[in-house]
C-alpha atoms as a PDB file:
ATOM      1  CA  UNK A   1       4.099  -0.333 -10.791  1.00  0.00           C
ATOM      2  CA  UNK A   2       6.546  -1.050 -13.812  1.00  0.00           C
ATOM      3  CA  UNK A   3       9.944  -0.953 -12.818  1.00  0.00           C
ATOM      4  CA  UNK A   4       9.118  -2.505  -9.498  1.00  0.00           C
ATOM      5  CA  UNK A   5      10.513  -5.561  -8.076  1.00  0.00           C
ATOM      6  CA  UNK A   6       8.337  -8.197  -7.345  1.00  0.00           C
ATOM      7  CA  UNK A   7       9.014  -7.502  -3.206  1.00  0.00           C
ATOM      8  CA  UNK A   8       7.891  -3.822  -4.002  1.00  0.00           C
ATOM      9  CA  UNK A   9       5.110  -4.569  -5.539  1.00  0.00           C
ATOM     10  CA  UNK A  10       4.334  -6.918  -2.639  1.00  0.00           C
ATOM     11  CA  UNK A  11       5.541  -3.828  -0.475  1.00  0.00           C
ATOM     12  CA  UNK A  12       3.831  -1.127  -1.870  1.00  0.00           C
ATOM     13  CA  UNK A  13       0.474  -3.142  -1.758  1.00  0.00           C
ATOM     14  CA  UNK A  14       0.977  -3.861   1.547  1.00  0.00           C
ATOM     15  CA  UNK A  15       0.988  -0.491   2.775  1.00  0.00           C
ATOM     16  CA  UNK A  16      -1.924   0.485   0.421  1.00  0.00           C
ATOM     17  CA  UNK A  17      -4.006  -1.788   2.267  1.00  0.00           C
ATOM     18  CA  UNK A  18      -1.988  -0.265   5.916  1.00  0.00           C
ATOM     19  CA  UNK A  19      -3.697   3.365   3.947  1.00  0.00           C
ATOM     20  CA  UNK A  20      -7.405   1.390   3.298  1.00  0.00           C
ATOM     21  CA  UNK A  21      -9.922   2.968   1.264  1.00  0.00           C
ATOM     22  CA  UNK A  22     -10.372   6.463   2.009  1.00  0.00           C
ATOM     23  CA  UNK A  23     -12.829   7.713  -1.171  1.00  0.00           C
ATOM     24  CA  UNK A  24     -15.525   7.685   1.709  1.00  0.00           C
ATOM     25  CA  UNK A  25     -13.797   9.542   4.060  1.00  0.00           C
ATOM     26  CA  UNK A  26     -15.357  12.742   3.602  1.00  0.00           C
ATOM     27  CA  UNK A  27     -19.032  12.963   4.661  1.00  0.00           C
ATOM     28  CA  UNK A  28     -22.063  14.033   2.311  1.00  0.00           C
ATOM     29  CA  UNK A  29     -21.844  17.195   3.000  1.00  0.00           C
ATOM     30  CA  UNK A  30     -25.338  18.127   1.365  1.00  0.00           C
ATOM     31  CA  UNK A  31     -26.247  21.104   0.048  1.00  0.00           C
ATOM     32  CA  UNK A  32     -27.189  24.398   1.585  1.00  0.00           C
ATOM     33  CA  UNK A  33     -31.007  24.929   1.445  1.00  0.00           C
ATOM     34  CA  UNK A  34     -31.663  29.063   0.916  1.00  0.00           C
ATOM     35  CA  UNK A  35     -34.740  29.851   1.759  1.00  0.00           C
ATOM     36  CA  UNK A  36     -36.507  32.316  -0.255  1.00  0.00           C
ATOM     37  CA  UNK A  37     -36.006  36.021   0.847  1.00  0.00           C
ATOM     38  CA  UNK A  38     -33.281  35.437   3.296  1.00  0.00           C
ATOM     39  CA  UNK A  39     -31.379  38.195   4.676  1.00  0.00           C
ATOM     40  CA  UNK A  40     -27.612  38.133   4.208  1.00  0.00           C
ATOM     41  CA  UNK A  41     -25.074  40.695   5.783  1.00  0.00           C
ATOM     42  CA  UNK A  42     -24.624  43.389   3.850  1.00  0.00           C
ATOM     43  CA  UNK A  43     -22.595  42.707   0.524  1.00  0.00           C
ATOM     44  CA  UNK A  44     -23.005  39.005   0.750  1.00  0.00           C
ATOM     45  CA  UNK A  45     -25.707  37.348  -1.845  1.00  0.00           C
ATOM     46  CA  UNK A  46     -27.102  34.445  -2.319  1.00  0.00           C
ATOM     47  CA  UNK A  47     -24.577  33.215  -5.049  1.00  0.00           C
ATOM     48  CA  UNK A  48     -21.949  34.069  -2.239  1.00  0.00           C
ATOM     49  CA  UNK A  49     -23.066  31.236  -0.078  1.00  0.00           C
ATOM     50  CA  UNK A  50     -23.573  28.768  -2.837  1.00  0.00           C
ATOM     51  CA  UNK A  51     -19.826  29.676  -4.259  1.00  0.00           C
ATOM     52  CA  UNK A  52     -18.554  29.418  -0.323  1.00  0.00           C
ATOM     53  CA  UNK A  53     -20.163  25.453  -0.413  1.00  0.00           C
ATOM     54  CA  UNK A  54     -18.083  24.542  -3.720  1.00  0.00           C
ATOM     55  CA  UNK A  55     -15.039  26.080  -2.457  1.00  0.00           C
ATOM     56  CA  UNK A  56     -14.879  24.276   1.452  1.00  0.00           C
ATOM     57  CA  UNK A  57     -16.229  20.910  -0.600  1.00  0.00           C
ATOM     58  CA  UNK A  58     -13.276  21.546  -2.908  1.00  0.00           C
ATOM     59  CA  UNK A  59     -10.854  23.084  -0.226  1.00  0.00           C
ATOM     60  CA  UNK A  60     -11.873  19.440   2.491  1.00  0.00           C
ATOM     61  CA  UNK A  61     -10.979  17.135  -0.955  1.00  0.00           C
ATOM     62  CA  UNK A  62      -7.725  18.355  -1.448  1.00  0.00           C
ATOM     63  CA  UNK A  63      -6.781  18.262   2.336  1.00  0.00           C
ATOM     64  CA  UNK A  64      -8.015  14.502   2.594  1.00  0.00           C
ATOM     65  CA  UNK A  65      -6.194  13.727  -0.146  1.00  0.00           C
ATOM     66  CA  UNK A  66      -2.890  15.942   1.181  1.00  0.00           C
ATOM     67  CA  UNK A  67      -3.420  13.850   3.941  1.00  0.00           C
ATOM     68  CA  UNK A  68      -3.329  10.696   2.403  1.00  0.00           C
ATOM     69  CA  UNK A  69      -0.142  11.164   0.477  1.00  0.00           C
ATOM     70  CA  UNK A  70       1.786  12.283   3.597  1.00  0.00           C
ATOM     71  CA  UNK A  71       0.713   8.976   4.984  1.00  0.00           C
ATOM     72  CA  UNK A  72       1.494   6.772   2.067  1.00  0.00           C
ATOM     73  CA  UNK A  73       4.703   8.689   1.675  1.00  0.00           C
ATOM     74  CA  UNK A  74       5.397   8.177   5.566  1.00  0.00           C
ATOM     75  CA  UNK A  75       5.464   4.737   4.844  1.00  0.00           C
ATOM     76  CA  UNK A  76       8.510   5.015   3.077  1.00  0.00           C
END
């Protein structure tokens, strides 16, 4: 916050605590339990699945936090 008047500051704290904590705003999504010698459509393979869970964790943290900076920057 260098730079920043001291009613900025004030300001821009102010509508960080409007925002609130949002690290927890994602559930625990888990993890998906395979269960030895499932069947998978054809062409898809274990690994598939497991690479499709990292990618939606992945793809739901950057939309949460998309979503938090157009909110903070709605503020201004």
């Amino acid at each position: 916050m260098s730079g920043m008047s001291g009613s900025q500051q004030q300001q821009q704290q102010q509508h960080l605590q409007y925002l609130g904590d949002t690290s927890a705003a994602l559930p625990d999504f888990g993890h998906v339990t395979l269960s030895p010698g499932e069947q998978f459509p054809r062409g898809v393979t274990a690994e598939h699945i497991l690479v499709f869970e990292q990618l939606y964790r992945e793809h739901c943290e950057v939309r949460q936090h998309c979503h938090e900076l157009c909110l903070y920057f709605s503020l201004y």
